[in-house]
C-alpha atoms as a PDB file:
ATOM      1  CA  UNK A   1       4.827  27.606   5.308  1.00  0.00           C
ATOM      2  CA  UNK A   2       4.406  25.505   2.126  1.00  0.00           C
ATOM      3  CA  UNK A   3       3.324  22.281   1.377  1.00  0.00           C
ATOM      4  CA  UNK A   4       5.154  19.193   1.181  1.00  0.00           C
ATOM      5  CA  UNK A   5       6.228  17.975  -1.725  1.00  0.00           C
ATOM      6  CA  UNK A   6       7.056  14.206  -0.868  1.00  0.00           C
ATOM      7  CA  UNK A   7       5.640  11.561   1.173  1.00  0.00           C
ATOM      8  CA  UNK A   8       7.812  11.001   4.486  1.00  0.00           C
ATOM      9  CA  UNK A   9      10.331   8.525   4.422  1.00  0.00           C
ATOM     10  CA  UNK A  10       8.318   5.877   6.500  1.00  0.00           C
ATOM     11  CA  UNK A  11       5.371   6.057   3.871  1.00  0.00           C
ATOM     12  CA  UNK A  12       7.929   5.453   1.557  1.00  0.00           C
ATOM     13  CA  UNK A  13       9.829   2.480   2.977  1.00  0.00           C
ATOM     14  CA  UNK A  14       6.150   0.981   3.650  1.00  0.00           C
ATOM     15  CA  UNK A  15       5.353   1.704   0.049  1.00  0.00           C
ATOM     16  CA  UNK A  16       8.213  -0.317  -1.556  1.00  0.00           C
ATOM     17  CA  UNK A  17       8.579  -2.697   1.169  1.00  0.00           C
ATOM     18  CA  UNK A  18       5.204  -4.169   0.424  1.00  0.00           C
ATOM     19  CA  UNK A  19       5.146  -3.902  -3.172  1.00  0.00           C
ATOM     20  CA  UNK A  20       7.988  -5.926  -3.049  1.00  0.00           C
ATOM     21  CA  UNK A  21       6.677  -8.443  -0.796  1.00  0.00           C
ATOM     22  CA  UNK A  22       3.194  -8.593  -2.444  1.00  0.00           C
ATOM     23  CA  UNK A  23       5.012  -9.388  -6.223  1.00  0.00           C
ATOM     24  CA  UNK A  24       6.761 -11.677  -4.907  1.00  0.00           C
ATOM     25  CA  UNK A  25       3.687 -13.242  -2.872  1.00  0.00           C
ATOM     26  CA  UNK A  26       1.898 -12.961  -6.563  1.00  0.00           C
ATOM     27  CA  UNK A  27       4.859 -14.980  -7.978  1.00  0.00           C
ATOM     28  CA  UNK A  28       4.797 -18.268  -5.108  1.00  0.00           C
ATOM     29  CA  UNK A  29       1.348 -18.264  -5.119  1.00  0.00           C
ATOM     30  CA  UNK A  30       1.818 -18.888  -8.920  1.00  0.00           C
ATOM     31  CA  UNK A  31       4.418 -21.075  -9.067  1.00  0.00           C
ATOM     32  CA  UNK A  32       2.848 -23.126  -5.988  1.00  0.00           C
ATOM     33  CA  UNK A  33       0.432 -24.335  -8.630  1.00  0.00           C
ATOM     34  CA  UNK A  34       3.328 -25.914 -10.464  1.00  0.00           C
ATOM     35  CA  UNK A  35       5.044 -27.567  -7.341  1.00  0.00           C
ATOM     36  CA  UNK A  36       4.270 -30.959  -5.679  1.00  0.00           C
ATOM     37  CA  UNK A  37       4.965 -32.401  -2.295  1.00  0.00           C
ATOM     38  CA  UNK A  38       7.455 -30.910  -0.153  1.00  0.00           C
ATOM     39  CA  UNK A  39       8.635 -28.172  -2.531  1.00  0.00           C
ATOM     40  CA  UNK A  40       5.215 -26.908  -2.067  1.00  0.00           C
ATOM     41  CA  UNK A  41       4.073 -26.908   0.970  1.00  0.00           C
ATOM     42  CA  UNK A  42       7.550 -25.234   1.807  1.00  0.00           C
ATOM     43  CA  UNK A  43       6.100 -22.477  -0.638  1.00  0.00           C
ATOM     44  CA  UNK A  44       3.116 -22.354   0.572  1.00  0.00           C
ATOM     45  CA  UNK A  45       3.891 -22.033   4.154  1.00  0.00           C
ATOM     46  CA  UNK A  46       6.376 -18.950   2.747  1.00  0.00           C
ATOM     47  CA  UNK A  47       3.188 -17.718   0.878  1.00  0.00           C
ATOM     48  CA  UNK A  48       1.346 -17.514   3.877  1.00  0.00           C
ATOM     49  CA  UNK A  49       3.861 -15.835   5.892  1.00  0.00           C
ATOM     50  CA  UNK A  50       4.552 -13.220   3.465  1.00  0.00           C
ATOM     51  CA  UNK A  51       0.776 -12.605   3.101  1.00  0.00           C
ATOM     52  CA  UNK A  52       0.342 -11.766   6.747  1.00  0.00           C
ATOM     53  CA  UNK A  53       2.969  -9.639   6.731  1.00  0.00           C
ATOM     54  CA  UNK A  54       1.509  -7.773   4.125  1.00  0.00           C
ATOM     55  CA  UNK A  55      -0.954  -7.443   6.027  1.00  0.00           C
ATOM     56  CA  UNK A  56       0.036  -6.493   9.009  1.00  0.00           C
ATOM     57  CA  UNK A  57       2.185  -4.126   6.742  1.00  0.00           C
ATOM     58  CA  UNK A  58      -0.422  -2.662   5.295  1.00  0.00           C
ATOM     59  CA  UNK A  59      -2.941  -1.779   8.485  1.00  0.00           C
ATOM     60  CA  UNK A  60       0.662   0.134   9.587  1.00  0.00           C
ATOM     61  CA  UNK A  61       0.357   1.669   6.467  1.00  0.00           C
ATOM     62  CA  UNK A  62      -2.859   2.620   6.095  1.00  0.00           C
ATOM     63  CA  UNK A  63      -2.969   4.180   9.815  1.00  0.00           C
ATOM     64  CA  UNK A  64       0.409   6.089   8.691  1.00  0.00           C
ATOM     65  CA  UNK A  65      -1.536   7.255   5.883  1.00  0.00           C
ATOM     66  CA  UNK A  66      -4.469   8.719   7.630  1.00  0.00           C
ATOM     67  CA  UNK A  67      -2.171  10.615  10.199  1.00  0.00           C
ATOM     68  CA  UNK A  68      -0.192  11.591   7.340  1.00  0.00           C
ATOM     69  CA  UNK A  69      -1.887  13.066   4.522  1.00  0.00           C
ATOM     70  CA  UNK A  70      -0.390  12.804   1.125  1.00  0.00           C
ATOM     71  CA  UNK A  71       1.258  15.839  -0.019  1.00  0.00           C
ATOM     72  CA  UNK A  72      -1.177  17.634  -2.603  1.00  0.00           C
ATOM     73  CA  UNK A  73      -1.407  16.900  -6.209  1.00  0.00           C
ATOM     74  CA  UNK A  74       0.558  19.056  -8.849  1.00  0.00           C
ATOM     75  CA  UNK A  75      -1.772  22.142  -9.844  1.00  0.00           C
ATOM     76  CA  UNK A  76      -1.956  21.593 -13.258  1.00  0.00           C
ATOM     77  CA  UNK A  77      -3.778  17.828 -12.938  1.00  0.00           C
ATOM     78  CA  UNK A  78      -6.986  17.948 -13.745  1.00  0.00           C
ATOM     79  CA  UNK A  79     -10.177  17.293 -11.033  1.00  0.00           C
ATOM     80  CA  UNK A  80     -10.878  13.821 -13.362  1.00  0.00           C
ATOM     81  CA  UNK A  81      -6.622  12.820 -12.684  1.00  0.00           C
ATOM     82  CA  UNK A  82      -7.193  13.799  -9.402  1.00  0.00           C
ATOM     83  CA  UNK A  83     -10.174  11.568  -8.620  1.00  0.00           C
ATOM     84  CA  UNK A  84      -8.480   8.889 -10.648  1.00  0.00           C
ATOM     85  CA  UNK A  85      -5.532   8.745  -8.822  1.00  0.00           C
ATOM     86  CA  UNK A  86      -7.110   8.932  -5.423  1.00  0.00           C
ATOM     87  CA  UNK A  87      -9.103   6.380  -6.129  1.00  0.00           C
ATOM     88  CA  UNK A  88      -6.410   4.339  -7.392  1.00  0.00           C
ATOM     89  CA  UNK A  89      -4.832   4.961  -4.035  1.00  0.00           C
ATOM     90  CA  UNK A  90      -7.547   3.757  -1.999  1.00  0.00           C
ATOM     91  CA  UNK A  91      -8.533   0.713  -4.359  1.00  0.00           C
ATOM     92  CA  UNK A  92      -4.792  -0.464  -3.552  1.00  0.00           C
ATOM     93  CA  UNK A  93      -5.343  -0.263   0.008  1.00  0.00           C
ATOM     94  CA  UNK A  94      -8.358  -1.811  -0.144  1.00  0.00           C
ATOM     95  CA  UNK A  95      -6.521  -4.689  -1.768  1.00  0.00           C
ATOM     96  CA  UNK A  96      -3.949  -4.729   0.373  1.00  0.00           C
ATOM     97  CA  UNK A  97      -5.634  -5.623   3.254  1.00  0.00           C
ATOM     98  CA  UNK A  98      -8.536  -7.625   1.742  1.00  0.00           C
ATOM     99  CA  UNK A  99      -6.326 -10.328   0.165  1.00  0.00           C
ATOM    100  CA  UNK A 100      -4.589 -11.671   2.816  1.00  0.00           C
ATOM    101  CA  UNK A 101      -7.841 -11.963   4.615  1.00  0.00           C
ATOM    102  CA  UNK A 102      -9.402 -14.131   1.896  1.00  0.00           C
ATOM    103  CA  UNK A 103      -6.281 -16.225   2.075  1.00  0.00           C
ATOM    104  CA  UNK A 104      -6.745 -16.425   5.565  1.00  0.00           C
ATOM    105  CA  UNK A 105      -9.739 -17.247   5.486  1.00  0.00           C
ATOM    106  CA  UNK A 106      -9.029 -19.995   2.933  1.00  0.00           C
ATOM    107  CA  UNK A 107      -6.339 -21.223   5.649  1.00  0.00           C
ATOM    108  CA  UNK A 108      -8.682 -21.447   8.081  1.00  0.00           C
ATOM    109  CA  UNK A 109     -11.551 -23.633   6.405  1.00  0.00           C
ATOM    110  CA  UNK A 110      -9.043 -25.778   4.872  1.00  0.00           C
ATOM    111  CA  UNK A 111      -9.836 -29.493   5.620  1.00  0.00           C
ATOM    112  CA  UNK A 112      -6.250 -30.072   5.625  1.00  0.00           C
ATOM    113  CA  UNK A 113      -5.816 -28.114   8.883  1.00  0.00           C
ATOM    114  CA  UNK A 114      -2.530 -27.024   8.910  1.00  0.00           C
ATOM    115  CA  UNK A 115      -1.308 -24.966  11.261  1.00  0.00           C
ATOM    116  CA  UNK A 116       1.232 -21.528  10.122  1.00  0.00           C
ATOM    117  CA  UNK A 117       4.308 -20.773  11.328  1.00  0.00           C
ATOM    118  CA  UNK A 118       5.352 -17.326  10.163  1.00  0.00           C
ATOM    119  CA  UNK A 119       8.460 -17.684   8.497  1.00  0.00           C
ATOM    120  CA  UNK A 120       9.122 -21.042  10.301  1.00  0.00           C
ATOM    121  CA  UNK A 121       9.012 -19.312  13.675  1.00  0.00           C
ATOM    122  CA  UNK A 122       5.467 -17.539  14.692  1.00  0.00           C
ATOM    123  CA  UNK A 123       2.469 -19.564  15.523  1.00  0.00           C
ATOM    124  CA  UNK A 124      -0.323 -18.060  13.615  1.00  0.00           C
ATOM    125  CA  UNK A 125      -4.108 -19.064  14.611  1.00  0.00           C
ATOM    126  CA  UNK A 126      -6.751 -19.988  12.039  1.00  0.00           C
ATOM    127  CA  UNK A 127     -10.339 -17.979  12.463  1.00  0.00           C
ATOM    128  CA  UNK A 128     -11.690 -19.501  14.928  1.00  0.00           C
ATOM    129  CA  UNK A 129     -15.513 -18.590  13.617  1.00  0.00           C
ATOM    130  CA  UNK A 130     -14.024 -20.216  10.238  1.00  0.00           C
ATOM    131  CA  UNK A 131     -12.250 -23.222  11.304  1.00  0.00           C
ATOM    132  CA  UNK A 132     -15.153 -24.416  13.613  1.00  0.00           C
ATOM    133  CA  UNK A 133     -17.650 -24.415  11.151  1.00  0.00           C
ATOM    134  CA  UNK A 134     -19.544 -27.601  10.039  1.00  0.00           C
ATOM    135  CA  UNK A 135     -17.050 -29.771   7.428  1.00  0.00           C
ATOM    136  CA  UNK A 136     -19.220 -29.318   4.191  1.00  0.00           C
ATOM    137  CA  UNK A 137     -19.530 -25.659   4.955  1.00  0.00           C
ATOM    138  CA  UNK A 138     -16.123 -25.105   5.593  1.00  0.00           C
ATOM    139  CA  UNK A 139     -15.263 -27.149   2.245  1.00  0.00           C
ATOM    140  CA  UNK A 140     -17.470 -24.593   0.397  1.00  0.00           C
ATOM    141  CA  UNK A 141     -16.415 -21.566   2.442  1.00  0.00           C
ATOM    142  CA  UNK A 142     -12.354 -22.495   1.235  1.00  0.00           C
ATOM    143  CA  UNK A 143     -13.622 -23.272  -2.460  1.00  0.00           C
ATOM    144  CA  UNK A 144     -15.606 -19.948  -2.842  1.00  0.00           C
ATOM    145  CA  UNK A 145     -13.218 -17.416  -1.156  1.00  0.00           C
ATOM    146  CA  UNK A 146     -10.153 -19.436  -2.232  1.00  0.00           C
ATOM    147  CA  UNK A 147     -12.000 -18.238  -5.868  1.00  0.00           C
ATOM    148  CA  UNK A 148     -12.079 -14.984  -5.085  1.00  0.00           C
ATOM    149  CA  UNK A 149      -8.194 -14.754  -3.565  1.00  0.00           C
ATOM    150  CA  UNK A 150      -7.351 -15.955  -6.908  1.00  0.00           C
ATOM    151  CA  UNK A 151      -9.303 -13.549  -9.086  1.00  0.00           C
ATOM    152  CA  UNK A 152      -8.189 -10.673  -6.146  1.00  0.00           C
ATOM    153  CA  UNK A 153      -4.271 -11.240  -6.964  1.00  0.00           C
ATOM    154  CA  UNK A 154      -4.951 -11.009 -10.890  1.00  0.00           C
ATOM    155  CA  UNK A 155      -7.510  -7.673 -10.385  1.00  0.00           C
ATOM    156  CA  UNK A 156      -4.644  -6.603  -8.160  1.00  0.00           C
ATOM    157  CA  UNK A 157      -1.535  -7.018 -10.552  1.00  0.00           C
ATOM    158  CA  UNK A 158      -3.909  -5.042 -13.018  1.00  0.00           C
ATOM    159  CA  UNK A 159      -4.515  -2.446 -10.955  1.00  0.00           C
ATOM    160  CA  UNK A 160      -0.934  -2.125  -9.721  1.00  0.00           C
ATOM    161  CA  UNK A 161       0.122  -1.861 -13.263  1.00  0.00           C
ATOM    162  CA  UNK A 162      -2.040   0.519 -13.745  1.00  0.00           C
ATOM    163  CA  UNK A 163      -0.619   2.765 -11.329  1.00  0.00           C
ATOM    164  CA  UNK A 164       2.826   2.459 -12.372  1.00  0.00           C
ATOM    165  CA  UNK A 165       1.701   3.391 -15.921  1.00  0.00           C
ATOM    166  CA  UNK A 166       0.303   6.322 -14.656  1.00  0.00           C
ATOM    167  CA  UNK A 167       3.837   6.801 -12.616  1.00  0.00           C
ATOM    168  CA  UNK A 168       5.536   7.004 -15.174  1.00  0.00           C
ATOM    169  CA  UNK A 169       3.494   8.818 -17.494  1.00  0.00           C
ATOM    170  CA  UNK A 170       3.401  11.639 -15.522  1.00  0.00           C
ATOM    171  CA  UNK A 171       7.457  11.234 -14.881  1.00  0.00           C
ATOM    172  CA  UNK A 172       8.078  10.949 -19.056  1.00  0.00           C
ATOM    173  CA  UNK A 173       4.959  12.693 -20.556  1.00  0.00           C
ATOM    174  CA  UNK A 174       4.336  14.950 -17.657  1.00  0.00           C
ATOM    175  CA  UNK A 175       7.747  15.961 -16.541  1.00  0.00           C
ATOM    176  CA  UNK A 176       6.298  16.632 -13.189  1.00  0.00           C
ATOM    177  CA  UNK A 177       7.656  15.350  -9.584  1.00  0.00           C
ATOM    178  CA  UNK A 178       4.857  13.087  -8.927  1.00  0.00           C
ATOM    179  CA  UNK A 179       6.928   9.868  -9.307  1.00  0.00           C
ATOM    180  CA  UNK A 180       9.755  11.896  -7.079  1.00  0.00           C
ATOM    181  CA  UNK A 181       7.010  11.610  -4.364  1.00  0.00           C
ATOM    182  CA  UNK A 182       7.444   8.730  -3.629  1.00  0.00           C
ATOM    183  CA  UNK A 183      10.934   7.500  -5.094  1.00  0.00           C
ATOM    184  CA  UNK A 184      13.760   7.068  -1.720  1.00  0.00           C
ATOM    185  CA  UNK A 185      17.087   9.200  -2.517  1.00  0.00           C
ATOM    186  CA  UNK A 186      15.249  11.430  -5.455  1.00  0.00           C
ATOM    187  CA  UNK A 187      14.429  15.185  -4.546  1.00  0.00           C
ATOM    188  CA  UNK A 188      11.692  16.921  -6.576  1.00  0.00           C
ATOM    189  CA  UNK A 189      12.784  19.600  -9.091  1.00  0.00           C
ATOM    190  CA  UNK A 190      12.356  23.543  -8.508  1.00  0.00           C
ATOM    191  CA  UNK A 191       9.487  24.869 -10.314  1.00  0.00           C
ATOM    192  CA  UNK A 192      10.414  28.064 -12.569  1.00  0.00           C
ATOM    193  CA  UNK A 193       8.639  30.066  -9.478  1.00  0.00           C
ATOM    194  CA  UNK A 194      11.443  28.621  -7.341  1.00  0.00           C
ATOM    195  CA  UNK A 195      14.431  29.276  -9.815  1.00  0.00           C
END
């Protein structure tokens, strides 16, 4: 029995379904900073709800991924690719899940105290070990990590480009089936073994 050659369908609808969500969360969180009053916090609550459904996206993901290994590597990529690209993979869902838990945690030591509604809808609670911290800690606690969310987003769009460099390097300059991997509706190309 041989090996397969793409990733199953859900890993693939999780795949584009959160890179979609998480450009998008890249692009409110930066035009938030360019918003005032109601405009913004309208924004911002959308920010937050599309942050914790990345998220909660991405723990699916991740637990899809570990009951579903990723189909192997083409043989001719070399160990150094290899270990590259896995890396890659596993910086990315690192990333994934540690953002929205810095913005989270910014959320939750907020002075402001506002509560989240998911999309309008879904009460969402602060962190409780967070939110009931002393008020000057929890000022410096939503400075520092509200710091890092922000540098995470722009090491994460760098990364992320990265990857879909790489994609389609090996698509144009490789002219293997890696990017068909992971592509919906495209079906990887017989090898000259197979023809």
């Amino acid at each position: 029995m041989g090996h397969r050659t793409r990733y199953s369908t859900i890993a693939i609808g999780l795949h584009w379904l959160i890179a979609i969500l998480i450009f998008s969360n890249i692009w409110f969180g930066w035009r938030m900073s360019h918003l005032n009053g109601l405009a913004k916090f309208e924004l911002f609550q959308l920010h937050k709800s599309v942050g914790i459904t990345v998220l909660l996206l991405s723990l699916l993901r991740l637990g899809w991924r570990l009951l579903n290994p990723a189909p192997p590597y083409p043989a001719h990529m070399s160990r150094g690719d290899k270990l590259t690209a896995t890396s890659v993979h596993w910086l990315l869902y690192a990333f994934m899940i540690v953002q929205p838990l810095t913005g989270w945690i910014v959320v939750s030591a907020s002075l402001y105290n506002l509560p989240t509604l998911l999309y309008k809808t879904v009460p969402w609670p602060h962190m409780g070990f967070v939110h009931n911290l002393p008020i000057a800690t929890r000022k410096i606690v939503e400075h520092q990590v509200g710091t890092v969310h922000e540098w995470l987003a722009w090491t994460f769009l760098a990364l992320a480009l990265f990857h879909v460099a790489a994609a389609l390097k090996h698509q144009f300059w490789d002219h293997d089936d890696v990017l068909a991997r992971m592509l919906p509706l495209v079906r990887r190309r017989p090898s000259i073994q197979e023809i």
